[in-house]
Protein backbone atom coordinates (compact mmCIF):
# COMPACT_ATOMS: atom_id res chain seq x y z
CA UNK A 1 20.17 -26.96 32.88
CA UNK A 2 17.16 -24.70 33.28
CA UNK A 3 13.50 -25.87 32.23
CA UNK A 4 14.02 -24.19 28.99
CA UNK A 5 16.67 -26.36 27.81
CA UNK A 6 15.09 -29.37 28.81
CA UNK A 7 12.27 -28.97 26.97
CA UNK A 8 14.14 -28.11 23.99
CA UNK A 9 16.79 -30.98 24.36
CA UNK A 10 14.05 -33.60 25.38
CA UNK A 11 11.79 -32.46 22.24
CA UNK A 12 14.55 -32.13 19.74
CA UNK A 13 15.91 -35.46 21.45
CA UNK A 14 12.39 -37.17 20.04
CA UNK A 15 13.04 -35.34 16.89
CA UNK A 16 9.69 -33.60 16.93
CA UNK A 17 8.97 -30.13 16.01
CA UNK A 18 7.61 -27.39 18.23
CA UNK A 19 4.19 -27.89 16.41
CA UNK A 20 4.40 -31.83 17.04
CA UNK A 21 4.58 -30.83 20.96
CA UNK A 22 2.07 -28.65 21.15
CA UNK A 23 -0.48 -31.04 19.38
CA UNK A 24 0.36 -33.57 22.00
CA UNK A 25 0.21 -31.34 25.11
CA UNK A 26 -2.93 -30.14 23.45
CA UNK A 27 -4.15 -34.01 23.90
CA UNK A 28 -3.89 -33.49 27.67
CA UNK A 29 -5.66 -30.10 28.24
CA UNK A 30 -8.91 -30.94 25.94
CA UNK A 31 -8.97 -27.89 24.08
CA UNK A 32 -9.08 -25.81 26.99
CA UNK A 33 -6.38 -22.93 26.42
CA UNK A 34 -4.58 -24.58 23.30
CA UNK A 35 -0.93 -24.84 22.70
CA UNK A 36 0.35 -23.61 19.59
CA UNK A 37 3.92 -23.94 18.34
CA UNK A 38 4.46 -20.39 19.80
CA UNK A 39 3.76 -21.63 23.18
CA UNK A 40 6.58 -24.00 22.98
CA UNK A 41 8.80 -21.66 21.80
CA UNK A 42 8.52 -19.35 23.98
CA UNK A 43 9.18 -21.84 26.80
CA UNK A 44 12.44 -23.22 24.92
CA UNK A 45 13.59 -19.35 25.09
CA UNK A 46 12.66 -17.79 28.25
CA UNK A 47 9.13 -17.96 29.76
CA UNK A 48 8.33 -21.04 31.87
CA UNK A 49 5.13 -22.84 31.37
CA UNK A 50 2.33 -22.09 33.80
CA UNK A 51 1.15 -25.23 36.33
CA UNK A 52 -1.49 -26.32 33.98
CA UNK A 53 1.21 -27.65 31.24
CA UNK A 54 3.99 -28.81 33.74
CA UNK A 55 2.03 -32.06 34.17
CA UNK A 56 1.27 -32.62 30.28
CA UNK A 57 5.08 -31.84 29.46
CA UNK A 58 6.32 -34.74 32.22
CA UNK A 59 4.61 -37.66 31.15
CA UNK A 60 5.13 -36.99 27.63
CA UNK A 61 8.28 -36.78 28.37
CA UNK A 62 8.53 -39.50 30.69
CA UNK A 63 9.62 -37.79 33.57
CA UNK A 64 8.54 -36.00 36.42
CA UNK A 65 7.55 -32.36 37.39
CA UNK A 66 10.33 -32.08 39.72
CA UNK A 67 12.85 -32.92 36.84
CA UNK A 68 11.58 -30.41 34.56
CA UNK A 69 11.80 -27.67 37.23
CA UNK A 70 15.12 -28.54 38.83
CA UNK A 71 17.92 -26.75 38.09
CA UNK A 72 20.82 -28.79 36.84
CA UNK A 73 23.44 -26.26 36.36
């Protein structure tokens, strides 16, 4: 499973929206480069969140960094 679909299966998993996790990614960066509900979209499809958001995305998804980027398939 590639980063994309984790995202997507651990969000929709929490049944939150795309807007509901950017808001909450958007509690770890402090405003500085803002995720919208595009952002998270785009990473669901195809482009892979820079460094800055890897961290956010594993603890609110309770896992780790090396989770999101491994390669499951």
């Amino acid at each position: 499973m590639t980063i994309h679909n984790k995202i997507k299966a651990l969000r929709e998993g929490r049944d939150w929206t795309q807007a509901h996790l950017a808001s909450r990614v958007n509690v770890f960066v402090g405003g500085q480069s803002p995720v919208s509900r595009q952002h998270v979209f785009k990473w669901e499809d195809s482009t892979t969140p820079s460094a800055r958001y890897l961290r956010p995305l594993a603890v609110i998804f309770e896992t780790t960094v090396d989770a999101l980027l491994g390669d499951d398939e």
